[in-house]
C-alpha atoms as a PDB file:
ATOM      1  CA  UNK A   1      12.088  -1.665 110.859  1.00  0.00           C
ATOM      2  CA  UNK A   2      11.766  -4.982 109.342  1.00  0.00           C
ATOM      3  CA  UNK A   3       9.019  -3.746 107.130  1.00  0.00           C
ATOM      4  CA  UNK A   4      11.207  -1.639 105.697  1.00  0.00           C
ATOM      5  CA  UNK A   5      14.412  -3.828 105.357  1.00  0.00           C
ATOM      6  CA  UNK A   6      11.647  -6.057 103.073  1.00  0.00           C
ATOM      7  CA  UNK A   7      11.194  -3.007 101.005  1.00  0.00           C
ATOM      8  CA  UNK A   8      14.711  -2.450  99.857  1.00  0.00           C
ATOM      9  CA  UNK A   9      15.453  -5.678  99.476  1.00  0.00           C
ATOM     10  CA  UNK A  10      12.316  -6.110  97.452  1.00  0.00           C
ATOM     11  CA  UNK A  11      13.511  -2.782  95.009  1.00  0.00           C
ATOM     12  CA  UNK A  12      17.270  -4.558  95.247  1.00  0.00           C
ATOM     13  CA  UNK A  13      16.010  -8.022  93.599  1.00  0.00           C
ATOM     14  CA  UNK A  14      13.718  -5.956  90.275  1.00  0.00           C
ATOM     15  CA  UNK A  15      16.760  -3.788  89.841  1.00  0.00           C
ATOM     16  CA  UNK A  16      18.604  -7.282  89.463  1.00  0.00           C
ATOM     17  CA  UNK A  17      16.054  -8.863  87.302  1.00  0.00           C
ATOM     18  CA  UNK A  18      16.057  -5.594  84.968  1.00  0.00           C
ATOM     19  CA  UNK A  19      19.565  -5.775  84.752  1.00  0.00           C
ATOM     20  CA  UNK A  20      19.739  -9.600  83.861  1.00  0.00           C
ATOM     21  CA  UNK A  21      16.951  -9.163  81.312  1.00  0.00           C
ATOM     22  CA  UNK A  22      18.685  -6.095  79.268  1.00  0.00           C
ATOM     23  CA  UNK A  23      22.225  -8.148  79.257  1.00  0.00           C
ATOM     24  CA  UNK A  24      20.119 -11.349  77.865  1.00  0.00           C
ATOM     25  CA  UNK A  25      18.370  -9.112  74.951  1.00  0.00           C
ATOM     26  CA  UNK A  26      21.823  -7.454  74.421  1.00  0.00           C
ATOM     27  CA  UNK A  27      23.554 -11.406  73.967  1.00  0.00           C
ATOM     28  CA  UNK A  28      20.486 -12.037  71.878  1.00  0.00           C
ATOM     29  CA  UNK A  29      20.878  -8.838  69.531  1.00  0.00           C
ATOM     30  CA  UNK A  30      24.569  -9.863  69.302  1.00  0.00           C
ATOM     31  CA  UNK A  31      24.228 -13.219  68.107  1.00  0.00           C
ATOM     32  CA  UNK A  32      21.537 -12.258  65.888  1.00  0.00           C
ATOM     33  CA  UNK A  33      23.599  -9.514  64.055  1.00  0.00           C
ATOM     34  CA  UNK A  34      26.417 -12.095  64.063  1.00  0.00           C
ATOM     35  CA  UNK A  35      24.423 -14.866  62.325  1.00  0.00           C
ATOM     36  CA  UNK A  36      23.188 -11.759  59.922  1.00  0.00           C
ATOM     37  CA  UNK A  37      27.000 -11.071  59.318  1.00  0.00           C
ATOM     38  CA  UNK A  38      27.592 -15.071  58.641  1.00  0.00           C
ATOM     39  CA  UNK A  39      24.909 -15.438  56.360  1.00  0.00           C
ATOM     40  CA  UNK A  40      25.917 -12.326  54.284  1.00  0.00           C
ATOM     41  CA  UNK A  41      29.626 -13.310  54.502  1.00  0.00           C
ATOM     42  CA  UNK A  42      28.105 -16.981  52.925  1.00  0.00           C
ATOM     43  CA  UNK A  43      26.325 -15.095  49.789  1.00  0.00           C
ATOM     44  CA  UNK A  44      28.935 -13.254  49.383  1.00  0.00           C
ATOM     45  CA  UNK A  45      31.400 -16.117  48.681  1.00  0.00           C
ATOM     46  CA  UNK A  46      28.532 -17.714  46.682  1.00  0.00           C
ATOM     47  CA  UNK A  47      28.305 -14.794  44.091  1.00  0.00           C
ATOM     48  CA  UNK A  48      31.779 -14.503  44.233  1.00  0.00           C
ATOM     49  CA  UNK A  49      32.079 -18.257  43.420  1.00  0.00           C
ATOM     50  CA  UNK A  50      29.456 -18.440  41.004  1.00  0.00           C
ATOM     51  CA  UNK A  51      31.041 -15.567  38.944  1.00  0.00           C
ATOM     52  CA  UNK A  52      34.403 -17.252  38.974  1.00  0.00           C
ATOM     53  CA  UNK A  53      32.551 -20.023  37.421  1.00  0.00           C
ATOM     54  CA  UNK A  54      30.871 -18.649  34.801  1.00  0.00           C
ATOM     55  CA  UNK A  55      34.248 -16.619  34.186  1.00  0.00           C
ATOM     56  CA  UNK A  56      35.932 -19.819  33.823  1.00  0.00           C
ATOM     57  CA  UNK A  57      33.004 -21.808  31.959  1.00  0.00           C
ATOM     58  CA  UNK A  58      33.052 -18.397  29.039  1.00  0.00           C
ATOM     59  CA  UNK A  59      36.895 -18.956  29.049  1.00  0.00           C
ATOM     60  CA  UNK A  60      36.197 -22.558  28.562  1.00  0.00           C
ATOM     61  CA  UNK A  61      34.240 -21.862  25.543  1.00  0.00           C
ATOM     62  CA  UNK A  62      36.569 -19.919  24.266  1.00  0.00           C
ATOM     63  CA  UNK A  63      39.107 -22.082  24.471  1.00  0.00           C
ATOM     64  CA  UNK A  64      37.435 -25.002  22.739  1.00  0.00           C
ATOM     65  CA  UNK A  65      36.000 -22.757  19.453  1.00  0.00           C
ATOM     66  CA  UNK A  66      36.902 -25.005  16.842  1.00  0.00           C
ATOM     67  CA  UNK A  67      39.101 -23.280  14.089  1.00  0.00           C
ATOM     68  CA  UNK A  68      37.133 -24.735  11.265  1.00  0.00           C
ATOM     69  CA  UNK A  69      33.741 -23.163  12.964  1.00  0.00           C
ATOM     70  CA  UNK A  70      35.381 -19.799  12.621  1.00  0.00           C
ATOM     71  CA  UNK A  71      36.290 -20.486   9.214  1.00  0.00           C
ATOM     72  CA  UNK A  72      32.615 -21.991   8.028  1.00  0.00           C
ATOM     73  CA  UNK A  73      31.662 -18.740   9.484  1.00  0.00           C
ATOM     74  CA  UNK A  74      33.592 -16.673   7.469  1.00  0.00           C
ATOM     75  CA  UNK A  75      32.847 -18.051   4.589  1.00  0.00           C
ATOM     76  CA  UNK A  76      29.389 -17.608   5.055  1.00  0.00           C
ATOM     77  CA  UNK A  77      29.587 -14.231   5.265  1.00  0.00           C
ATOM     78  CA  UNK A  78      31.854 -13.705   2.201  1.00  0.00           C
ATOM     79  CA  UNK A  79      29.347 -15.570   0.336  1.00  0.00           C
ATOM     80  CA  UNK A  80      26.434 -13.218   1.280  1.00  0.00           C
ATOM     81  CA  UNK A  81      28.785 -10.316   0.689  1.00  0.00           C
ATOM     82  CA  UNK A  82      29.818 -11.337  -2.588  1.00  0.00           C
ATOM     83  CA  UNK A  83      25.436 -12.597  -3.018  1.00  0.00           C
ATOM     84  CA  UNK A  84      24.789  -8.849  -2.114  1.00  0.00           C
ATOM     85  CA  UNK A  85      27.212  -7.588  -4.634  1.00  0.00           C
ATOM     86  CA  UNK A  86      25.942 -10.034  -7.408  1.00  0.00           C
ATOM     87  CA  UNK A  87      22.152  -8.909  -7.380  1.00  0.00           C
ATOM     88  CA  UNK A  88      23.149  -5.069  -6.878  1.00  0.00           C
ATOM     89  CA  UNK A  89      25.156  -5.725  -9.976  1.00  0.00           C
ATOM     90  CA  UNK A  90      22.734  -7.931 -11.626  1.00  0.00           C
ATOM     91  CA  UNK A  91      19.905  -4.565 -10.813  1.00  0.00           C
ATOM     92  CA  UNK A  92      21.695  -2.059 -12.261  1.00  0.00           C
ATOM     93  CA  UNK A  93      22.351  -4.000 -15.471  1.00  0.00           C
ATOM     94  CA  UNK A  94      18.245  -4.634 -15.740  1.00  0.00           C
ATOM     95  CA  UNK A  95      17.730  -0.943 -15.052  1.00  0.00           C
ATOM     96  CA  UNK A  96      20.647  -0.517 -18.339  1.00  0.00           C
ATOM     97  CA  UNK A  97      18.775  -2.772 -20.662  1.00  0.00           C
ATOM     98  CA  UNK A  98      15.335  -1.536 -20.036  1.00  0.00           C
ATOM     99  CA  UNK A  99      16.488   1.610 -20.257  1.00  0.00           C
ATOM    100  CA  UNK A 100      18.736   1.005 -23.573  1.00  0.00           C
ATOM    101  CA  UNK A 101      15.319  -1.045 -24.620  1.00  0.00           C
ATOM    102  CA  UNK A 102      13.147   1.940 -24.522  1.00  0.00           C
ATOM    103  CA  UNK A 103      15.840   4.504 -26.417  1.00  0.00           C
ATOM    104  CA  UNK A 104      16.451   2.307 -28.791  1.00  0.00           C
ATOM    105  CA  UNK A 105      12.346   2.203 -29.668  1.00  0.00           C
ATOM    106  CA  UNK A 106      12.444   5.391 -29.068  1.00  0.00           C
ATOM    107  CA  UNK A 107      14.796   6.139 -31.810  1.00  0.00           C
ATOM    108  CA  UNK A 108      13.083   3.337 -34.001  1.00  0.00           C
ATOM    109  CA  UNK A 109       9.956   5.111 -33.965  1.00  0.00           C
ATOM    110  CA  UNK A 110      11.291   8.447 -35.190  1.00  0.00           C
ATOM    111  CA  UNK A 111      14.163   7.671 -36.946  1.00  0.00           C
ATOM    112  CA  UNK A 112      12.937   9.110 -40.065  1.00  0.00           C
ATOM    113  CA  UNK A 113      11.911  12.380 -38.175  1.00  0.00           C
ATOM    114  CA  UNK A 114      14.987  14.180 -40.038  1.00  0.00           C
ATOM    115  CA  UNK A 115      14.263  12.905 -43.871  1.00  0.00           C
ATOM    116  CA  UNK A 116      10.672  13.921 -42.978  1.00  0.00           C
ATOM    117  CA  UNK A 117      11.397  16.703 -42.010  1.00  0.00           C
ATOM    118  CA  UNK A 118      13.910  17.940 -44.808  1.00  0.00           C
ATOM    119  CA  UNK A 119      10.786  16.814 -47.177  1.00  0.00           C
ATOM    120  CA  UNK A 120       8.523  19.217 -45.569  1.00  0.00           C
ATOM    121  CA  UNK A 121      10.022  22.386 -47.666  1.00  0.00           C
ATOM    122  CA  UNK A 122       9.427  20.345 -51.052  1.00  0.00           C
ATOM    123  CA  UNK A 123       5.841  19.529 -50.366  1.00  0.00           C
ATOM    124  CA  UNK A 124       4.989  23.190 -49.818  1.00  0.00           C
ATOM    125  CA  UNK A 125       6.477  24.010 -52.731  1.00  0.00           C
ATOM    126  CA  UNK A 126       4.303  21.226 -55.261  1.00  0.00           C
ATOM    127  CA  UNK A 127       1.726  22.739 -52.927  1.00  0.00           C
ATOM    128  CA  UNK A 128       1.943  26.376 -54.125  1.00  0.00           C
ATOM    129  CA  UNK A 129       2.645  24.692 -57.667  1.00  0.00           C
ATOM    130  CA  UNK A 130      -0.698  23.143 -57.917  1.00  0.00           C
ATOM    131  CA  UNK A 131      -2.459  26.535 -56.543  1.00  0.00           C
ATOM    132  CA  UNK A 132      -1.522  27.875 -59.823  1.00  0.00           C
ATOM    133  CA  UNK A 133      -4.479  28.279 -62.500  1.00  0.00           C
ATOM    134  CA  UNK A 134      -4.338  27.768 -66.377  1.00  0.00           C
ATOM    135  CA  UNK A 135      -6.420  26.757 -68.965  1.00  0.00           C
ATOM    136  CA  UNK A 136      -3.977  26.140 -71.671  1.00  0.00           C
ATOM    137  CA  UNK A 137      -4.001  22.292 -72.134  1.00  0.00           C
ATOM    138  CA  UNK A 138      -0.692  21.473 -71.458  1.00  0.00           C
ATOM    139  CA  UNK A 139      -0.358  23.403 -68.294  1.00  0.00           C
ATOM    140  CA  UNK A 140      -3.807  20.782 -67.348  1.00  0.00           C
ATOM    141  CA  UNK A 141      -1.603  17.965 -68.279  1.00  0.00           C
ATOM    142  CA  UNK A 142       1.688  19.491 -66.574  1.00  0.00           C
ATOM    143  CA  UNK A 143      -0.720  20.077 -63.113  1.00  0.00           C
ATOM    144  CA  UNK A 144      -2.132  16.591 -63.481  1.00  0.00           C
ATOM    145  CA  UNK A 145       1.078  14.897 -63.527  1.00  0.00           C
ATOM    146  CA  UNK A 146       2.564  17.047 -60.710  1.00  0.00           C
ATOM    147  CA  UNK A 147      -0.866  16.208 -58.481  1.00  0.00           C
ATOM    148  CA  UNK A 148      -0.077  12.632 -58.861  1.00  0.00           C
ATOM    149  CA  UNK A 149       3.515  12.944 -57.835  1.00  0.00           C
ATOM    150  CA  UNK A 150       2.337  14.859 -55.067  1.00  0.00           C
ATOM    151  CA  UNK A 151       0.115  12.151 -53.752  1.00  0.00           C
ATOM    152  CA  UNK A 152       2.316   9.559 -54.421  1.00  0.00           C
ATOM    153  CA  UNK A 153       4.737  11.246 -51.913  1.00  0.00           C
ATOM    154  CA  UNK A 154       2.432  11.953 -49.335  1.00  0.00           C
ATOM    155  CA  UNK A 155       1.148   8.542 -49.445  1.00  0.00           C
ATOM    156  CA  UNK A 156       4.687   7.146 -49.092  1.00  0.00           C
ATOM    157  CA  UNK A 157       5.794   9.590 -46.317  1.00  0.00           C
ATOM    158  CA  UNK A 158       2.225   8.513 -44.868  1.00  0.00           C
ATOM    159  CA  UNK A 159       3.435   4.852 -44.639  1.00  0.00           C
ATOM    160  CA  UNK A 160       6.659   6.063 -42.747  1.00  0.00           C
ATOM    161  CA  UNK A 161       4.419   7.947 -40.371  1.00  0.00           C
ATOM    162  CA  UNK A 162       3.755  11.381 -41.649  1.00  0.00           C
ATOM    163  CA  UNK A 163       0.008  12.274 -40.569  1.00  0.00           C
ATOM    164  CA  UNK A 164      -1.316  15.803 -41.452  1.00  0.00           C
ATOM    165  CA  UNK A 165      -2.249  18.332 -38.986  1.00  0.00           C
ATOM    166  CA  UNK A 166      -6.470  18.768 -39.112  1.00  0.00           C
ATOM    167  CA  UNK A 167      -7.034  22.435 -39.076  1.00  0.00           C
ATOM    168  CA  UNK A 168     -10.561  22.160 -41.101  1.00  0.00           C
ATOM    169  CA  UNK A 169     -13.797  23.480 -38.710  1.00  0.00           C
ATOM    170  CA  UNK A 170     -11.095  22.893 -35.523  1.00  0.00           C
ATOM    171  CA  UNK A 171     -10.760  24.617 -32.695  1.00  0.00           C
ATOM    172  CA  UNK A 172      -6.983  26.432 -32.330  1.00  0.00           C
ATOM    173  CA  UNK A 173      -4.893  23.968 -30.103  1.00  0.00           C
ATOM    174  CA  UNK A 174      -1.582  25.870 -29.289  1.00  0.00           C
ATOM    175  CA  UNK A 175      -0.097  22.190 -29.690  1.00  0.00           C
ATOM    176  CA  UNK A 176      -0.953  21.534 -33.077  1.00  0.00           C
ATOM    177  CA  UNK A 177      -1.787  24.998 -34.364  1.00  0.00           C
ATOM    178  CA  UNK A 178       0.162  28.466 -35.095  1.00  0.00           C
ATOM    179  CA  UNK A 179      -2.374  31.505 -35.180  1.00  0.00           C
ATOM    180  CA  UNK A 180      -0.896  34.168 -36.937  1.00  0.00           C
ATOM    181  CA  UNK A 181      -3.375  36.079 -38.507  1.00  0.00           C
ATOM    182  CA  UNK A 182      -6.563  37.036 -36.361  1.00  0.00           C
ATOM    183  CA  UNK A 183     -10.848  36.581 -38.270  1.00  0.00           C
ATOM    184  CA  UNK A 184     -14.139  37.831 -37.739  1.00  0.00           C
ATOM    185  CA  UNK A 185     -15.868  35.783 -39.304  1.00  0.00           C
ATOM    186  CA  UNK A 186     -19.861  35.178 -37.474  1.00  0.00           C
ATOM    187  CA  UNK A 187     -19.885  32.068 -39.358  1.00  0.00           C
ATOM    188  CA  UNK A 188     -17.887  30.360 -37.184  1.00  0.00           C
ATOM    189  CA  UNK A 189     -17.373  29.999 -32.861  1.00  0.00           C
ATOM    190  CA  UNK A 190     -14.905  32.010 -31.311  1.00  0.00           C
ATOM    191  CA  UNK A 191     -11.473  30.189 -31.106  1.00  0.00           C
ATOM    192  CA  UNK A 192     -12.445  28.184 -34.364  1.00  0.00           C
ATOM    193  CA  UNK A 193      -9.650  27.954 -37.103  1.00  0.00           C
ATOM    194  CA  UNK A 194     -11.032  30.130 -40.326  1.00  0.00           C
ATOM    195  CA  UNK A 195      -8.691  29.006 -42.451  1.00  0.00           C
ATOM    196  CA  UNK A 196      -4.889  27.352 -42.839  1.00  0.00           C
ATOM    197  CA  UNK A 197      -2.307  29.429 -44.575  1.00  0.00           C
ATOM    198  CA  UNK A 198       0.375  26.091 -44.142  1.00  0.00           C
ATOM    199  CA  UNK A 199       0.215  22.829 -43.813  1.00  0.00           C
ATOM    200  CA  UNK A 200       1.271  21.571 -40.300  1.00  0.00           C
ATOM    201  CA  UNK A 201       2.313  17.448 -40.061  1.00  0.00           C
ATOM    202  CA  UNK A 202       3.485  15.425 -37.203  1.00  0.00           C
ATOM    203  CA  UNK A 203       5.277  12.539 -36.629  1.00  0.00           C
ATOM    204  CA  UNK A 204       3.001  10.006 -34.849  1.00  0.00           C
ATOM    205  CA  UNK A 205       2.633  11.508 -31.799  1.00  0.00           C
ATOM    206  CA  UNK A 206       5.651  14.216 -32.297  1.00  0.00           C
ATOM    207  CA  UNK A 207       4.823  17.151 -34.107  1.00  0.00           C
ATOM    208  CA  UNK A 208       6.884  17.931 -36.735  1.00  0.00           C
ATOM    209  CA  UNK A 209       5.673  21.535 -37.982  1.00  0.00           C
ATOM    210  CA  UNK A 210       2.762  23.012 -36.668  1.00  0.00           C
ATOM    211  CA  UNK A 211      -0.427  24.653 -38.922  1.00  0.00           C
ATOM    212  CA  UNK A 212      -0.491  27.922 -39.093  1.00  0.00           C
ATOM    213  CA  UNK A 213      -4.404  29.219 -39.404  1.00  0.00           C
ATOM    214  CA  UNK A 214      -5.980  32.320 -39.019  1.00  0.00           C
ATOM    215  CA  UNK A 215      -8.735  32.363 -35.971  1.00  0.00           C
ATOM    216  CA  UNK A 216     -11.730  33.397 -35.540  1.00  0.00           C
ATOM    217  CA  UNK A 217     -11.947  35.821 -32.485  1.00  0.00           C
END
């Protein structure tokens, strides 16, 4: 019997020491989550504070921009406006002078294109003239004196930059040449000019009138 009084009093005192061990990890777990609680509560105020600060310190700022930095910068960007405007300006009138440079060589290197060209119906004319035969000595005389008058001009019209069109032993160049009349001729390649029925002339580099030939096929 006194065995077994032992016993439950044995089972009575772990029951007890259970007990007292979950209640001191329950005290423990509360003052830990507590602390936890604290230290978040303690950040929390520190952010808060800190952003307060920095609200105040931008405000600050703010309030001590001196009015004669705000106008300095102002001014300096008026002047690069206005600097931007000035070379945009300054480009197109380049573009304008190079431009009114080149027509106005342009025009100074054909500007006798039209008298040239109003001449052009008078030469063919002495042409045909001296294409006329005679033996009688004044017609030699009258044909010598209209060959020299005919040279003369060319010559002068050469100096003012009339060239003549080469159609001689050429091949036909559909810039230079008119074919109107078609040869077969087997002295000559096909495509060669056989012979020029007009004069053609350019102007420099511009042509004026092109030749018109007849071409071998």
């Amino acid at each position: 019997m006194a065995e077994k009084n032992e016993s439950v009093n044995s089972q009575t005192d772990a029951q007890e020491e259970v007990q007292s061990q979950d209640v001191e990890q329950e005290t423990s777990e509360e003052q830990a989550s507590t602390e936890q609680t604290d230290v978040n509560s303690d950040a929390q105020n520190e952010s808060s504070s800190h952003t307060t600060s920095d609200e105040e310190s931008t405000a600050d700022e703010e309030e001590n921009v001196d009015p004669k930095d705000e106008e300095i910068q102002q001014l300096k960007e008026q002047v690069k406006e206005n600097e931007d405007k000035y070379l945009r300006l300054y480009a197109e009138f380049e573009n304008y002078k190079r431009r009114l440079q080149k027509e106005n060589q342009t025009m100074k290197k054909y500007q006798s294109q039209s008298v040239l060209t109003d001449i052009l119906p008078t030469i063919d004319n002495i042409e045909r003239a001296l294409q006329i035969e005679g033996e009688d000595e004044q017609f030699q005389s009258l044909q010598k004196g209209v060959k020299m008058v005919h040279e003369s001009l060319l010559k002068a019209l050469e100096d003012n930059g009339l060239e003549v069109i080469k159609t001689d032993g050429e091949q036909f160049d559909p810039n230079y040449h008119q074919a109107v009349m078609q040869d077969d001729n087997p002295d000559y390649e096909s495509g060669q000019i056989t012979q020029e029925l007009q004069t053609g002339y350019k102007l420099k580099d511009r042509v004026l009138r092109p030749s018109m030939v007849k071409v071998n096929q």
